[in-house]
Protein backbone atom coordinates (compact mmCIF):
# COMPACT_ATOMS: atom_id res chain seq x y z
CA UNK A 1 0.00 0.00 0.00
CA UNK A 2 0.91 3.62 -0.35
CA UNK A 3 2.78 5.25 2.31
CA UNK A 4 2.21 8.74 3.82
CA UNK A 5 3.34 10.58 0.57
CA UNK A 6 -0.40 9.49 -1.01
CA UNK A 7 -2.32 9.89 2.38
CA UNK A 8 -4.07 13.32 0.80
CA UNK A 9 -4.48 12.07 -2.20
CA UNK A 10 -5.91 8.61 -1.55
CA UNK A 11 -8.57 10.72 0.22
CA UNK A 12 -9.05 13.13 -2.63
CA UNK A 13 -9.13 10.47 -5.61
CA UNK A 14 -9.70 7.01 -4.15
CA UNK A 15 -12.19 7.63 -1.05
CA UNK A 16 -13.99 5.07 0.38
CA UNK A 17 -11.76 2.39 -1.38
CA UNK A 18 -10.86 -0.46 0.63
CA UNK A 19 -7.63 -1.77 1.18
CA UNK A 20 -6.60 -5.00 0.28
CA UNK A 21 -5.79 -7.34 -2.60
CA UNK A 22 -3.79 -4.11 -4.37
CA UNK A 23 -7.50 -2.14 -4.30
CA UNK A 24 -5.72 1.25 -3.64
CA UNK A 25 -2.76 0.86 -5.74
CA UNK A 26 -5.09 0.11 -8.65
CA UNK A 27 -7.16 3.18 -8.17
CA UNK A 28 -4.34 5.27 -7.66
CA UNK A 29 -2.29 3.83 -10.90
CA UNK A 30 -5.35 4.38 -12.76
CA UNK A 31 -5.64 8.26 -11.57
CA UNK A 32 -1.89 9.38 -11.70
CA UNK A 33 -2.96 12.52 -13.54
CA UNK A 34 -4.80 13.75 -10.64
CA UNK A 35 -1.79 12.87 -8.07
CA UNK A 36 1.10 15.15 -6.27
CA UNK A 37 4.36 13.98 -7.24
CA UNK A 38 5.40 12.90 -3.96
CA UNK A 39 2.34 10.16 -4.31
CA UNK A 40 3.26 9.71 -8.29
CA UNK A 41 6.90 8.55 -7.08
CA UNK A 42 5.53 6.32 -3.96
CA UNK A 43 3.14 4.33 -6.40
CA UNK A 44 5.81 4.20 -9.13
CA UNK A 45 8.51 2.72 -6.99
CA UNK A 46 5.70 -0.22 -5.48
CA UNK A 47 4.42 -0.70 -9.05
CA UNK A 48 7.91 -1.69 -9.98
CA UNK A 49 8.60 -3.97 -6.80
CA UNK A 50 5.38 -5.48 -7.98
CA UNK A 51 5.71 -5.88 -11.37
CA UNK A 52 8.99 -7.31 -10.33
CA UNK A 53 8.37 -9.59 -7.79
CA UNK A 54 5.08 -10.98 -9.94
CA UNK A 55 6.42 -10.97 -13.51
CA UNK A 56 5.83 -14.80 -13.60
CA UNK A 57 2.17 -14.60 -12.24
CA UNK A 58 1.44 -11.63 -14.26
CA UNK A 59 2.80 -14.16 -17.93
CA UNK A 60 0.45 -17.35 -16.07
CA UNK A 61 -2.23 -16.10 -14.61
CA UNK A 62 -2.91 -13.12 -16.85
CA UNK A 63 -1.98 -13.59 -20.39
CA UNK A 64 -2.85 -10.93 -22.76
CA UNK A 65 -3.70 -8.48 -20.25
CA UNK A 66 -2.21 -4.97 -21.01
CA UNK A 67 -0.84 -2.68 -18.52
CA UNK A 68 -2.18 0.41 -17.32
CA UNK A 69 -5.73 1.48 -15.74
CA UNK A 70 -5.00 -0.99 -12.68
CA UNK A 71 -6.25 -3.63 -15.14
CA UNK A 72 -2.95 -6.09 -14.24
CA UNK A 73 -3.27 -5.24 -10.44
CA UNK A 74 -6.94 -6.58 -11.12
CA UNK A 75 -6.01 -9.62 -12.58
CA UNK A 76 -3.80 -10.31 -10.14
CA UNK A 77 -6.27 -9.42 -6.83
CA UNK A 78 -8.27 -12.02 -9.31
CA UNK A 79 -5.94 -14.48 -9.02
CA UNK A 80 -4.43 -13.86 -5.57
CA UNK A 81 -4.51 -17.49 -3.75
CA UNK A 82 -3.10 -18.81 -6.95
CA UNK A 83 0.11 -16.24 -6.71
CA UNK A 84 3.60 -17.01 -6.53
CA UNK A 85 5.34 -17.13 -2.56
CA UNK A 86 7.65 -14.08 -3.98
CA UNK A 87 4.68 -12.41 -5.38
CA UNK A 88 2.46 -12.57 -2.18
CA UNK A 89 5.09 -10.99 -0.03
CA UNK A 90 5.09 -7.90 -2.33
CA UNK A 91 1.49 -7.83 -2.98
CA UNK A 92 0.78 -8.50 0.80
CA UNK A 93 -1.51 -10.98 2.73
CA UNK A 94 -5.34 -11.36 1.29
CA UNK A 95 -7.73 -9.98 3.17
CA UNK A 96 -10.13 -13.13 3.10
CA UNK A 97 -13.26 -13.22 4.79
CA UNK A 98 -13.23 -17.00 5.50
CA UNK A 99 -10.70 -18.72 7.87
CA UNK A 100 -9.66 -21.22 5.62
CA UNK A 101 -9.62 -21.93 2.20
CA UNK A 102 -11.39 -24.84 1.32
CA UNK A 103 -11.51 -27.73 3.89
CA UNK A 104 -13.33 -29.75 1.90
């Protein structure tokens, strides 16, 4: 998530967004127009670690989906019990509802 550089802005452009599964990192990618640069930096720099870190996902679990708009990030919150160990640390812990997965 965003640190304290995109604290104003996350108010201004994303509000009511809730974080988790890369929600406000995809809104605020999508709006970088409308961001200070202090914020534009801060999202670049995680972007990259991200992008990084989840290159592998990104080629399995989201082929022929272009960059830009948040639309990868979305794929990827799509996909996120499916991603990679290296992946997950960047893209942080799920914020699942249930306590398990599937104990079935």
């Amino acid at each position: 998530m965003p640190g304290k550089a995109c604290k104003a802005d996350l108010d201004k452009v994303c509000p009511g967004v809730e974080a988790g599964h890369g929600r406000i990192l995809a809104c605020l990618a999508g709006k970088t127009d409308e961001l200070s640069q202090a914020c534009k930096d801060d999202v670049s720099k995680k972007l990259t670690a991200l992008y990084k870190a989840c290159k592998a996902d990104t080629e399995k679990l989201c082929p022929g989906v272009e960059m830009g708009g948040g639309r990868l990030l979305q794929c990827l919150g799509d996909n996120d019990t499916a991603l990679s160990s290296s992946c997950k640390k960047v893209w942080g812990k799920p914020k699942s509802k249930k306590k398990t997965a599937s104990a079935n």
